[in-house]
N, C-alpha and C. Protein backbone atom coordinates (compact mmCIF):
# COMPACT_ATOMS: atom_id res chain seq x y z
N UNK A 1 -49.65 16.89 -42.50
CA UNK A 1 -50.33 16.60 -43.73
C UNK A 1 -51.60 17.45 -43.83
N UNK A 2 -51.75 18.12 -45.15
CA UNK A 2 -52.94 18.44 -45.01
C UNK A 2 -53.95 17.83 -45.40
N UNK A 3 -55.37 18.19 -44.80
CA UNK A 3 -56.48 17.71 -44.81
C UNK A 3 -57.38 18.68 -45.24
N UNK A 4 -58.93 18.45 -45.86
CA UNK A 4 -59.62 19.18 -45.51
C UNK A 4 -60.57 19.41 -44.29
N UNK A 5 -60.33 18.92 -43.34
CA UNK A 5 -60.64 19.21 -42.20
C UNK A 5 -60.05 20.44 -41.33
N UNK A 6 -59.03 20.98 -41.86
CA UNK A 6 -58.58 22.20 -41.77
C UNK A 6 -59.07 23.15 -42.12
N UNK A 7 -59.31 24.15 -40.80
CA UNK A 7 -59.95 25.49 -40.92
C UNK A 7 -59.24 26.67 -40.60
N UNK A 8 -58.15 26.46 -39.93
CA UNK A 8 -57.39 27.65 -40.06
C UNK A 8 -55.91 26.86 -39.77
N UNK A 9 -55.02 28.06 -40.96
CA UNK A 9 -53.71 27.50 -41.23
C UNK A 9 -52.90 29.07 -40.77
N UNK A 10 -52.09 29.07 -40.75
CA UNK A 10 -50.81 29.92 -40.79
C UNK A 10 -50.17 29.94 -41.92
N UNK A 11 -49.65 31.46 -42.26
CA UNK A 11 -48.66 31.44 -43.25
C UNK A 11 -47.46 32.64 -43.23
N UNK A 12 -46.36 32.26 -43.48
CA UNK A 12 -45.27 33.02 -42.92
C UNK A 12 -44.29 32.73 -44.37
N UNK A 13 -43.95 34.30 -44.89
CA UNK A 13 -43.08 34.51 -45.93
C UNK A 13 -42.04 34.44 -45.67
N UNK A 14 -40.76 33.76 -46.12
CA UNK A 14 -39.45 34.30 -46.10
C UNK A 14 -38.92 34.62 -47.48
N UNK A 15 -38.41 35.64 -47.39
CA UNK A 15 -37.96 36.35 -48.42
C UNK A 15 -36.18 36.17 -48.83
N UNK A 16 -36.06 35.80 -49.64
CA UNK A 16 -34.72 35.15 -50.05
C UNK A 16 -34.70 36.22 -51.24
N UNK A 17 -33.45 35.99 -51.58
CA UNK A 17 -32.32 36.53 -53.02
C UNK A 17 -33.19 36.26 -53.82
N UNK A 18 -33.71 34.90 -54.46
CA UNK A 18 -34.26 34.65 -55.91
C UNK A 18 -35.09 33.98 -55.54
N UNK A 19 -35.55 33.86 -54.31
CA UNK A 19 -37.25 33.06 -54.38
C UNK A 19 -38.07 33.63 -52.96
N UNK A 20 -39.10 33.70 -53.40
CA UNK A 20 -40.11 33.86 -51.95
C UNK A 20 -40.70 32.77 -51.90
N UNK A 21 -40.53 32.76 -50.54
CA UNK A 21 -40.45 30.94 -49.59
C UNK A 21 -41.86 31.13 -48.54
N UNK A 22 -42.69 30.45 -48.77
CA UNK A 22 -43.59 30.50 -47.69
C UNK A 22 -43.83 29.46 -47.03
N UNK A 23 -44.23 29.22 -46.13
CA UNK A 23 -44.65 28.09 -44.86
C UNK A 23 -45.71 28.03 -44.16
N UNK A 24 -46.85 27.08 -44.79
CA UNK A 24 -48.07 27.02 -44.14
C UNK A 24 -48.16 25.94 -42.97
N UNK A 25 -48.71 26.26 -42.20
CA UNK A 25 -48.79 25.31 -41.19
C UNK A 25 -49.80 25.20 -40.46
N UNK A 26 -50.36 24.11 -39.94
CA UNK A 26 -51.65 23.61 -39.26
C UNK A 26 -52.06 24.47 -37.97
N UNK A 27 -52.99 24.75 -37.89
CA UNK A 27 -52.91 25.63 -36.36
C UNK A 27 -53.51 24.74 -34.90
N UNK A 28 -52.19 24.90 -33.99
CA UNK A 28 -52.34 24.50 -32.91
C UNK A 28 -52.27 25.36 -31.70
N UNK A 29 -53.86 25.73 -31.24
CA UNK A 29 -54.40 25.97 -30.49
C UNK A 29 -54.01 27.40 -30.36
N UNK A 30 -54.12 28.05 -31.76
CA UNK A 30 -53.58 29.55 -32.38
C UNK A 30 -52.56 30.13 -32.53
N UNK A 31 -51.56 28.88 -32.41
CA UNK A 31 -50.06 28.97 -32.80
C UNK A 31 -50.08 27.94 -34.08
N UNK A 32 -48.58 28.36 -34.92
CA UNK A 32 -48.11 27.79 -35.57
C UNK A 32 -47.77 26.07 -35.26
N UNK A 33 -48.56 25.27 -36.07
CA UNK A 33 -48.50 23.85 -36.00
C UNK A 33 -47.54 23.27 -36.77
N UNK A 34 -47.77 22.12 -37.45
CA UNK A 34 -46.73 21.17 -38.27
C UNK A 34 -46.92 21.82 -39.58
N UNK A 35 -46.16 21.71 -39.98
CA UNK A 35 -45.80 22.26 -41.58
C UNK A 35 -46.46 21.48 -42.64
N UNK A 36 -47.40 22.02 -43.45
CA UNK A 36 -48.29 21.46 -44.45
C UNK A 36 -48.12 21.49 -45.55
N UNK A 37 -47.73 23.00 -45.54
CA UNK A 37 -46.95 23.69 -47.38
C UNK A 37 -46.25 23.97 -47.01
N UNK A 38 -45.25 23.69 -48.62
CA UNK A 38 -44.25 24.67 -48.41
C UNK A 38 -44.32 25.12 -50.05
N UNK A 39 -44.07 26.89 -49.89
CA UNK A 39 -43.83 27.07 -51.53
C UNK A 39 -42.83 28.14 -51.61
N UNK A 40 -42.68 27.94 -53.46
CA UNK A 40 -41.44 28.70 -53.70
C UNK A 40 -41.92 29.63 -55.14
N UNK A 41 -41.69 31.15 -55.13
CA UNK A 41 -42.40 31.31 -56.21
C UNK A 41 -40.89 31.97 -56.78
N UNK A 42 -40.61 31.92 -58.01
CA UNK A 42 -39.48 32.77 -58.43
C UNK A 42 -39.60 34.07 -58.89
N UNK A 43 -38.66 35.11 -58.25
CA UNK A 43 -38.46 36.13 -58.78
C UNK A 43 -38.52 36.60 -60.22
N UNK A 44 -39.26 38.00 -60.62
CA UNK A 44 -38.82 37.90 -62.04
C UNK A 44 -39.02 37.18 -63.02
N UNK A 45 -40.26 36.25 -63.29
CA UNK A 45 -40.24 35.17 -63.92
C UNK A 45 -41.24 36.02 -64.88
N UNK A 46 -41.00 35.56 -66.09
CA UNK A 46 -41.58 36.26 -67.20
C UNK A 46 -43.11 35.54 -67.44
N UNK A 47 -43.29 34.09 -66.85
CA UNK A 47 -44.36 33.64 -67.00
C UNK A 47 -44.90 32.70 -65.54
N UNK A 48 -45.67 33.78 -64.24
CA UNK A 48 -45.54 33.30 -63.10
C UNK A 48 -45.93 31.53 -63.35
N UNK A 49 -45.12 31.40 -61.92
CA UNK A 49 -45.81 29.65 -61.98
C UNK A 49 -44.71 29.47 -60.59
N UNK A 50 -46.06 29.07 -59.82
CA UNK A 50 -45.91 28.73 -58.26
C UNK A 50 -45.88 27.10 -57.84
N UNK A 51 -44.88 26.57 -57.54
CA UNK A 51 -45.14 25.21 -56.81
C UNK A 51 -45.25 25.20 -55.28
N UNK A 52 -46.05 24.30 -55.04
CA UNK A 52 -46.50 23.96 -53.55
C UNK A 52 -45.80 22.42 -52.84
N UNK A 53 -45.49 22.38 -52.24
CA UNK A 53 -45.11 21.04 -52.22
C UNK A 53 -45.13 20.60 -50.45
N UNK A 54 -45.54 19.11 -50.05
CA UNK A 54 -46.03 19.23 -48.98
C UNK A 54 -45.16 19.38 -47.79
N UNK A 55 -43.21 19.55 -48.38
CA UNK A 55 -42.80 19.66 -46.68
C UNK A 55 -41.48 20.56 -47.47
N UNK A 56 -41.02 21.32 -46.59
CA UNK A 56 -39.72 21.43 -46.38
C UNK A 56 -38.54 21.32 -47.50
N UNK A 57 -38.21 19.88 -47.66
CA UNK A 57 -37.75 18.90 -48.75
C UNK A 57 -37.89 18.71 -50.13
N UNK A 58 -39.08 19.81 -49.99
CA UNK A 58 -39.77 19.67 -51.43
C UNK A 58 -39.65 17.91 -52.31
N UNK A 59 -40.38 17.10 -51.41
CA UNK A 59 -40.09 15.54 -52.02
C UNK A 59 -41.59 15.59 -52.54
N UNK A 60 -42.53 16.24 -52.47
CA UNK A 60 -43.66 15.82 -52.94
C UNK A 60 -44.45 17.21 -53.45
N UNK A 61 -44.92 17.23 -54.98
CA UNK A 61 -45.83 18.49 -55.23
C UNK A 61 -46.77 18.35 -54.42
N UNK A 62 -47.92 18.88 -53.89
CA UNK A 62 -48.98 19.02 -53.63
C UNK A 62 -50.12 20.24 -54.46
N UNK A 63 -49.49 20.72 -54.89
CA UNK A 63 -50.31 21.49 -55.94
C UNK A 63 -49.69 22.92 -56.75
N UNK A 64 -49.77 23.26 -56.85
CA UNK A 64 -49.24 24.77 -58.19
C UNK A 64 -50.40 25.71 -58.35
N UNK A 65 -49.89 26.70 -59.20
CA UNK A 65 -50.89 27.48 -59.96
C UNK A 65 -49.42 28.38 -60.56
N UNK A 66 -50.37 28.61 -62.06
CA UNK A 66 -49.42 29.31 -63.46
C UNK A 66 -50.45 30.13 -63.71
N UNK A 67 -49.71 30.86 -64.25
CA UNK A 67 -50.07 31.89 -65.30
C UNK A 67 -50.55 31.65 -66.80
N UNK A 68 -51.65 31.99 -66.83
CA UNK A 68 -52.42 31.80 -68.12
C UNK A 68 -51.66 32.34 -69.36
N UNK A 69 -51.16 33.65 -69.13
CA UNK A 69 -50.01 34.95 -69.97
C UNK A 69 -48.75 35.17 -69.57
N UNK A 70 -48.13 35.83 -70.53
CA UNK A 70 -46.85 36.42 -69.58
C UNK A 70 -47.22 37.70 -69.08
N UNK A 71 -48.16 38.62 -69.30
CA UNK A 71 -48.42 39.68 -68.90
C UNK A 71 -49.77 39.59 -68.15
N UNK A 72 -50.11 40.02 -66.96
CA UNK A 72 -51.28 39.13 -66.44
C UNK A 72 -51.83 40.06 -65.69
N UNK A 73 -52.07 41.28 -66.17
CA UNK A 73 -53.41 42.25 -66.22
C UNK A 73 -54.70 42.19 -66.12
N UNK A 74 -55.25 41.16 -65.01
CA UNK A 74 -56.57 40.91 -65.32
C UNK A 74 -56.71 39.63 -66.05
N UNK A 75 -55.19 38.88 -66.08
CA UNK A 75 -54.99 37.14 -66.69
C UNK A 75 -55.36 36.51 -65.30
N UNK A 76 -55.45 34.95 -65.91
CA UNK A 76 -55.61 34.34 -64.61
C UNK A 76 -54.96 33.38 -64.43
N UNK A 77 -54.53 32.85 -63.31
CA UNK A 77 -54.06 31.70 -62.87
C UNK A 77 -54.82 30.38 -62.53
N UNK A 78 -54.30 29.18 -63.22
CA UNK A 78 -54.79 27.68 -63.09
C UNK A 78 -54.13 27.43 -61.47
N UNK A 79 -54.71 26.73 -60.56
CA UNK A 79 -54.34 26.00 -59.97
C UNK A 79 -54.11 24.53 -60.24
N UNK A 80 -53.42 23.95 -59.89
CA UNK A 80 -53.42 22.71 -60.05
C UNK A 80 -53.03 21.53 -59.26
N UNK A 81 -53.26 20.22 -59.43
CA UNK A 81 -53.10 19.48 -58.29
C UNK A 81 -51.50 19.05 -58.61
N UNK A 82 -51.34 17.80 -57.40
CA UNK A 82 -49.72 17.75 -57.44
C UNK A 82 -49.61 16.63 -58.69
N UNK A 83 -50.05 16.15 -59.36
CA UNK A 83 -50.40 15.40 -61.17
C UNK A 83 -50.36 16.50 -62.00
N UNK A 84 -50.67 17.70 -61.87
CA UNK A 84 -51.23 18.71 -62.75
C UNK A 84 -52.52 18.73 -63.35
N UNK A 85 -53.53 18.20 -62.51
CA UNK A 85 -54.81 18.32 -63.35
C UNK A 85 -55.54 19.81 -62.50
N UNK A 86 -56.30 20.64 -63.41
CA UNK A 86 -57.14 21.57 -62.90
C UNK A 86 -57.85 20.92 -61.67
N UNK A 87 -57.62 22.03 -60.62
CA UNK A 87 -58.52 21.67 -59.13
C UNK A 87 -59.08 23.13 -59.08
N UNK A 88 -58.97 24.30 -59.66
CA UNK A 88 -59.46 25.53 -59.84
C UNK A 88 -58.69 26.52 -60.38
N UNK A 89 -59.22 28.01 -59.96
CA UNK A 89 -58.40 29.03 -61.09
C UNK A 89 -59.00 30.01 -59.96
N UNK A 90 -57.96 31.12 -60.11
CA UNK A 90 -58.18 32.68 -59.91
C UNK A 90 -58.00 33.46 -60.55
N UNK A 91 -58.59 35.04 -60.47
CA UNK A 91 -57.66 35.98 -61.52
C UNK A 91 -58.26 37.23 -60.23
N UNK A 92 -56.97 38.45 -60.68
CA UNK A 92 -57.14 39.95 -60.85
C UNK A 92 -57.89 40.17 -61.19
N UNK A 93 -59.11 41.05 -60.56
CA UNK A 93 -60.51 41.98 -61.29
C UNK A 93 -59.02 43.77 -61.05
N UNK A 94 -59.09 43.67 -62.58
CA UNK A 94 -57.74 44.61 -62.65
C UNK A 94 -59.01 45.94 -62.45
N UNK A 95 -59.59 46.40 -62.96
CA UNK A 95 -60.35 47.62 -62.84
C UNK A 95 -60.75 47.58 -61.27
N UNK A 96 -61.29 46.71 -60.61
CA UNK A 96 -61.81 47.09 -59.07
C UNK A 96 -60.32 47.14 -58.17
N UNK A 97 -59.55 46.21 -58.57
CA UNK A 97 -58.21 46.84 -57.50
C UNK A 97 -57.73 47.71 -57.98
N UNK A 98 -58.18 48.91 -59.08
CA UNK A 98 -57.24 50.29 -58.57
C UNK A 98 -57.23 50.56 -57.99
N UNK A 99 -58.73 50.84 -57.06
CA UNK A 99 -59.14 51.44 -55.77
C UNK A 99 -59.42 50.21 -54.16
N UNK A 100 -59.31 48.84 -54.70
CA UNK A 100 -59.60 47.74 -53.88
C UNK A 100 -58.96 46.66 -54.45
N UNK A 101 -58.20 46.55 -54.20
CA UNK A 101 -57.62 45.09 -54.60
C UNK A 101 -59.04 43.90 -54.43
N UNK A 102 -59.17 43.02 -55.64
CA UNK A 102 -60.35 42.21 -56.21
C UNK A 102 -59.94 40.81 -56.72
N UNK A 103 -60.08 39.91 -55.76
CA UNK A 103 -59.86 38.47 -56.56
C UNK A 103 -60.87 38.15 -56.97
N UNK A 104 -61.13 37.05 -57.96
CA UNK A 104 -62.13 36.08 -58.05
C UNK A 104 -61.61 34.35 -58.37
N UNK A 105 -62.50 34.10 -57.15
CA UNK A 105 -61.47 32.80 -57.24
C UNK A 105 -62.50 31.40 -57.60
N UNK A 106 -62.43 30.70 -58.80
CA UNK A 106 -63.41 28.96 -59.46
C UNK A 106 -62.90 27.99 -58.99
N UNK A 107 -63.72 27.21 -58.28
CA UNK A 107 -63.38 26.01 -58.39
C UNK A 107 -64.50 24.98 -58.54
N UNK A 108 -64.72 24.13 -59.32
CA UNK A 108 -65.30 23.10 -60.00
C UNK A 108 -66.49 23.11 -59.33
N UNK A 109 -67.97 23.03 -59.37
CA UNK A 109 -68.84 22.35 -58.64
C UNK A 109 -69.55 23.99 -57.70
N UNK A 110 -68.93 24.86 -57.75
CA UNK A 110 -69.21 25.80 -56.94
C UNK A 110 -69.42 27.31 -57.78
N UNK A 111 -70.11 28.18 -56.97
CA UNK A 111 -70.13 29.60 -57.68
C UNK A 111 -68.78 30.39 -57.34
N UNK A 112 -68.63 31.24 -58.32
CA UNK A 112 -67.11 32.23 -58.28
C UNK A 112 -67.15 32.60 -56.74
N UNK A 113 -66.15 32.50 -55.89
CA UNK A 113 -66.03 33.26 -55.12
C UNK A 113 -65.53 34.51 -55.34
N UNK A 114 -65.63 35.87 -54.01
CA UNK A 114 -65.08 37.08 -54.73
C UNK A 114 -64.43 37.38 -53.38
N UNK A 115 -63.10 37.86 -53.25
CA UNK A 115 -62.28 38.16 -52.32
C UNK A 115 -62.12 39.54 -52.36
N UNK A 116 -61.89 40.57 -51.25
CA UNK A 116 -61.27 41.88 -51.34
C UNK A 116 -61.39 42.31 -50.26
N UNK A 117 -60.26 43.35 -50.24
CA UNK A 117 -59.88 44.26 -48.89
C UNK A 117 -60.82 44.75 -48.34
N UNK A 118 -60.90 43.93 -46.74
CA UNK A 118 -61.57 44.58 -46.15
C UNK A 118 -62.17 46.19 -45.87
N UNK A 119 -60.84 46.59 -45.60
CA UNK A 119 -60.95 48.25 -45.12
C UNK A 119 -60.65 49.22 -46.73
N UNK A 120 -61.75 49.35 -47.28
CA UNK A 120 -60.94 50.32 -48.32
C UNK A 120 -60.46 51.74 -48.46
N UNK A 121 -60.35 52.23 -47.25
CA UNK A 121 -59.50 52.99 -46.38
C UNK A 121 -58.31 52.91 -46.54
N UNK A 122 -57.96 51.93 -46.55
CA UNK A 122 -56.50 51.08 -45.95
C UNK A 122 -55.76 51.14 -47.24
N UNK A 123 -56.82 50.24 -48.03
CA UNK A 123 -56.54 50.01 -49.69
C UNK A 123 -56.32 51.23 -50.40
N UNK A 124 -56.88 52.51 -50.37
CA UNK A 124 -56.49 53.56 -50.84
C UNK A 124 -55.22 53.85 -50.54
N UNK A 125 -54.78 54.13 -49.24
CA UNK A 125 -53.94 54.11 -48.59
C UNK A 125 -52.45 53.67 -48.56
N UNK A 126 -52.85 51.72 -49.16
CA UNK A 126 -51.73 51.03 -49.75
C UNK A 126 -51.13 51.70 -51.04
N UNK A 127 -52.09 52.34 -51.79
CA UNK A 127 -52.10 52.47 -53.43
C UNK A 127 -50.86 54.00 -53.62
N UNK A 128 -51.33 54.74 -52.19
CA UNK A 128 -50.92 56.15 -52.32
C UNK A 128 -49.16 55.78 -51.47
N UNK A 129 -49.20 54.95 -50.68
CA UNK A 129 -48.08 54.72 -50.18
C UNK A 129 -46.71 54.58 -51.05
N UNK A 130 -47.05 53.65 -52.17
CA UNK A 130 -45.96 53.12 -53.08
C UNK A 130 -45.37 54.69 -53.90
N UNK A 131 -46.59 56.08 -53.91
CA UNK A 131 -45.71 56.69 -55.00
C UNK A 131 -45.56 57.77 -53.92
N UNK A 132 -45.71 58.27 -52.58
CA UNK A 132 -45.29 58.89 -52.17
C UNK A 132 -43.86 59.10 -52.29
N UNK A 133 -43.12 59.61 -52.54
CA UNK A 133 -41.31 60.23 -52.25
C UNK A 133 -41.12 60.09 -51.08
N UNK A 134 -41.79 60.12 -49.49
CA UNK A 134 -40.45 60.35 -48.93
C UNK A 134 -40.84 58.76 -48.02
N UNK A 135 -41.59 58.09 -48.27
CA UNK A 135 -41.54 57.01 -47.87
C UNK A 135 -41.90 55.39 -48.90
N UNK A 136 -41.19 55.73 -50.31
CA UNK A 136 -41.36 54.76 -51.58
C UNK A 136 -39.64 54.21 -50.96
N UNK A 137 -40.51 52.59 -50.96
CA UNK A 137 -39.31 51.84 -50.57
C UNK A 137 -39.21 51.12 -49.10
N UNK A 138 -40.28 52.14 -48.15
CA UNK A 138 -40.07 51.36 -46.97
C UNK A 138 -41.37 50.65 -46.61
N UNK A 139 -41.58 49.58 -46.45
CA UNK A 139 -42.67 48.75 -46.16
C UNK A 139 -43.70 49.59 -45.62
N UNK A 140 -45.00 48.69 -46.56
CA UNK A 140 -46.50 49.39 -45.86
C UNK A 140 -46.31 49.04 -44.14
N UNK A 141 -46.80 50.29 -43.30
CA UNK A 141 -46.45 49.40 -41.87
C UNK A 141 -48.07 48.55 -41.22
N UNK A 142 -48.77 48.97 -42.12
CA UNK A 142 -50.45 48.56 -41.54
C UNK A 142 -50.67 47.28 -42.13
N UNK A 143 -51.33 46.62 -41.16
CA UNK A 143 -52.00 45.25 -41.39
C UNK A 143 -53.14 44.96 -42.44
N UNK A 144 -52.95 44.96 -43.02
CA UNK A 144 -54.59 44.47 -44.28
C UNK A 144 -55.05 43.25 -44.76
N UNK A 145 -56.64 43.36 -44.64
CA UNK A 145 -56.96 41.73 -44.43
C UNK A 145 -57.86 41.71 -45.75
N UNK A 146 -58.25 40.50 -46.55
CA UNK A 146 -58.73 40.13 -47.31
C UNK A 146 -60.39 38.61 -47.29
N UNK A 147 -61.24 39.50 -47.09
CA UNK A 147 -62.52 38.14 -47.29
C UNK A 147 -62.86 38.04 -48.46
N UNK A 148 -62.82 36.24 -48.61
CA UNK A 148 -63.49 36.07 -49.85
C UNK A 148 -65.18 35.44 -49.63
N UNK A 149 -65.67 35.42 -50.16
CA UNK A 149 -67.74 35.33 -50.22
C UNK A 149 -67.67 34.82 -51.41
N UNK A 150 -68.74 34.21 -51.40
CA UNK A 150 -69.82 32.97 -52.20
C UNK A 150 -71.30 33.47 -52.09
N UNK A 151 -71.53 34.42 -52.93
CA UNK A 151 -73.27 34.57 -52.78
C UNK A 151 -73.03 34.90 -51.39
N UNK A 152 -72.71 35.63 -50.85
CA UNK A 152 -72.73 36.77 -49.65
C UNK A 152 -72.49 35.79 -48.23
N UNK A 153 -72.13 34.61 -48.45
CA UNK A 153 -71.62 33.71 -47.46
C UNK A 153 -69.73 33.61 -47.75
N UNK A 154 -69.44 33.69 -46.50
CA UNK A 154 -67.84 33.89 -45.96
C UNK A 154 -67.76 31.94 -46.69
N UNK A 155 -66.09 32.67 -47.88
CA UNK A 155 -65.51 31.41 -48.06
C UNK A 155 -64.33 31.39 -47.08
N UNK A 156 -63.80 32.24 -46.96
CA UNK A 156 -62.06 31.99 -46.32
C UNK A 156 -61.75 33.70 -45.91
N UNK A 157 -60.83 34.12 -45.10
CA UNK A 157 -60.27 35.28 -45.20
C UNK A 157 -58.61 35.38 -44.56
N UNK A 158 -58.14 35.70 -45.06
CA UNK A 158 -55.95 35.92 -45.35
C UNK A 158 -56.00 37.62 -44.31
N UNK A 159 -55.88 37.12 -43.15
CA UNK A 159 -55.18 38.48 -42.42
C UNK A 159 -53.96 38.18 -42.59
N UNK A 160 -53.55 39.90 -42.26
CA UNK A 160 -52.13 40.07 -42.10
C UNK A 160 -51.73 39.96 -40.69
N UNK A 161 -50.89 39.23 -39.91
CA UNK A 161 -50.92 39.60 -38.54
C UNK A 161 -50.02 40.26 -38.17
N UNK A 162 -48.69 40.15 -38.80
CA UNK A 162 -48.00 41.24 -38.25
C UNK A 162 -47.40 42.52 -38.96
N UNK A 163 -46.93 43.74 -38.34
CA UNK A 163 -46.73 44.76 -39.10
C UNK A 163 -45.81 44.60 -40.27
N UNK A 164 -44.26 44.14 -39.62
CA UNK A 164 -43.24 44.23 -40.88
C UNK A 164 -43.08 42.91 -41.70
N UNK A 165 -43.02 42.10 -41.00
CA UNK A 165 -42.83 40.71 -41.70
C UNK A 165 -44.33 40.41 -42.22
N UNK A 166 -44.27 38.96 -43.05
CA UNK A 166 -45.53 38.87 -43.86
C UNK A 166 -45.87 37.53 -43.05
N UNK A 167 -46.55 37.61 -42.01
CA UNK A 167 -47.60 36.15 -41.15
C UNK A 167 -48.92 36.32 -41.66
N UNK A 168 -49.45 35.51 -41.92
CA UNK A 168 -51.06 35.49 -42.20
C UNK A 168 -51.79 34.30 -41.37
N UNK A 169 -52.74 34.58 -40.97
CA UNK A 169 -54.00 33.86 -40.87
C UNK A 169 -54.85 33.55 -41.36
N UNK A 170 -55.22 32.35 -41.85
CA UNK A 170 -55.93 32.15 -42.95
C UNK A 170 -57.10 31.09 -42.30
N UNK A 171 -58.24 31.99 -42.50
CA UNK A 171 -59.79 31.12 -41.71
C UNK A 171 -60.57 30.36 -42.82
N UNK A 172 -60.78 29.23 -42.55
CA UNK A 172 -61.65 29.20 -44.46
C UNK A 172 -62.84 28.53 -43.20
N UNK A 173 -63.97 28.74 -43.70
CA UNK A 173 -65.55 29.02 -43.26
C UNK A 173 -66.06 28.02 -44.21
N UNK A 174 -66.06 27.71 -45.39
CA UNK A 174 -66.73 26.87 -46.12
C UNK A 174 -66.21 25.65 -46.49
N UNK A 175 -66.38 24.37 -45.86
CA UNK A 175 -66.10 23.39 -45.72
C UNK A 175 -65.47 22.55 -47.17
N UNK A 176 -66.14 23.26 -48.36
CA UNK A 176 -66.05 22.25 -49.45
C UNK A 176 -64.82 23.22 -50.14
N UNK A 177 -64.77 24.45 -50.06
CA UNK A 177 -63.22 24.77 -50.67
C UNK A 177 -62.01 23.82 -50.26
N UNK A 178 -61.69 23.44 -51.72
CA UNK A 178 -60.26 23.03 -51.37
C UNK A 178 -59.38 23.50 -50.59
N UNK A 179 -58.81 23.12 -50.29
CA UNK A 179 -57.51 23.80 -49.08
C UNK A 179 -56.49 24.37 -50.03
N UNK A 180 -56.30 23.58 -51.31
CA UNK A 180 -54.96 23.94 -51.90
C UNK A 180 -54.99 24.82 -52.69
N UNK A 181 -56.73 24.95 -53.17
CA UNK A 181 -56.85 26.46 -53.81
C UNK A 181 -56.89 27.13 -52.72
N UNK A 182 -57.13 27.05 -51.39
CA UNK A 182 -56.84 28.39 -50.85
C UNK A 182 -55.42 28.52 -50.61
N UNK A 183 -54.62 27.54 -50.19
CA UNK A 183 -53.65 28.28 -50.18
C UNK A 183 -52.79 28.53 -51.73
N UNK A 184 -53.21 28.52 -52.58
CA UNK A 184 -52.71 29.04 -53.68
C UNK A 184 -53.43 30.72 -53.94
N UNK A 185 -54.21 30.82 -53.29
CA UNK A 185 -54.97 32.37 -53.36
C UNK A 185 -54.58 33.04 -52.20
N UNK A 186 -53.96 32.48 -51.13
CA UNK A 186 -53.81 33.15 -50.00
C UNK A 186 -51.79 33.64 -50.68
N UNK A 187 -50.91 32.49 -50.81
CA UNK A 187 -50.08 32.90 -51.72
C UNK A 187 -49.87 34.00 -52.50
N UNK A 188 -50.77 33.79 -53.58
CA UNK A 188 -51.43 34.70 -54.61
C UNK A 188 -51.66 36.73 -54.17
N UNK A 189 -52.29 36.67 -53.01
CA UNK A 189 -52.51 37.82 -52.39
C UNK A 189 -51.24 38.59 -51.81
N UNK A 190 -50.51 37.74 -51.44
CA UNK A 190 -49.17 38.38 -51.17
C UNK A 190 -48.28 38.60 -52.22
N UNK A 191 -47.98 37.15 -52.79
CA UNK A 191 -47.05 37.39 -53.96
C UNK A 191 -47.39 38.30 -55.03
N UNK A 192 -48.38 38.15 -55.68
CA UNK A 192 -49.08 39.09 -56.80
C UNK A 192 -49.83 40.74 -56.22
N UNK A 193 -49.71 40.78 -55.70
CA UNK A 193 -50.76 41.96 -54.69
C UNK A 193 -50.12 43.42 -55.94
N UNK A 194 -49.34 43.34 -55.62
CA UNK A 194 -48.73 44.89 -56.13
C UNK A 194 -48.62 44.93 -57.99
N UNK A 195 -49.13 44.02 -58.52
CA UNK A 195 -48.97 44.19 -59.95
C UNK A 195 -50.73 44.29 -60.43
């Protein structure tokens, strides 16, 4: 179950035919713990919209986030709880990720946080990878990590841990972020990254 007493979770993509499946889980003692989330985002969907739900079974929402547009250029996404009431929002800063991929992520009671690639080295790097010819098509092979800040204090940060598959580590540092907006932004960073 999750809590907010949780400070670092795991997250591991599986990639299916018509849905990307992720699996967050509690961390025990820097391994993968009990399963907290589980989400499913659909392929191709003309108007994104992510459910979270707390196991496996999908018997219980635990929270979402949609798409404000169908075209979402710098649109943003509602998070929401497992009722559907607003618990926060993110969006694309579309002009700073040409060169840096740029979240900004609200939630109620607090100042915008601002997330982005660590190494913007790397981030150039990602950008030039996709239109190269002789390697468009085969997975970025480098690890890239993402901190988000609050007025120059660490909210959370989404490493990548391993090369080909998609594992993340996800540290959140500031006690009063929701958990479920982060993992709807930690989500978010993978699933949405390339648009």
């Amino acid at each position: 179950m999750l809590t907010q007493a949780m400070n670092v979770l795991h997250m591991h993509q599986k990639v299916t035919l018509m849905v990307n499946r992720y699996e967050v889980f509690a961390d025990d003692n820097g391994e993968p713990g009990q399963l907290v989330a589980f989400v499913e985002q659909k392929r191709l969907a003309f108007k994104e919209q992510v459910t979270i739900y707390t196991d496996s079974g999908r018997s219980r929402v635990l929270a979402g986030f949609r798409a404000r547009k169908v075209i979402d250029l710098g649109s943003g996404y509602d998070v929401l709880d497992g009722d559907g009431r607003p618990i926060g929002a993110f969006r694309k800063d579309f002009g700073k990720s040409l060169t840096n991929s740029t979240w900004h992520l609200d939630q109620a009671g607090a100042p915008v946080a601002t997330g982005s690639e660590r190494n913007a080295g790397l981030a150039i790097l990602r950008r030039l990878w996709g239109v190269l010819p002789l390697v468009n098509g085969i997975p970025f092979p480098f690890r890239y990590h993402f901190d988000f800040a609050r007025d120059g204090r660490p909210v959370f940060s989404v490493d990548k841990k391993t090369w080909v598959r998609d594992h993340y580590l996800i540290r959140i540092e500031d006690p009063q972020v929701d958990r479920r907006v982060v993992i709807a932004q930690a989500v978010a960073v993978d699933a949405l990254q390339s648009r």
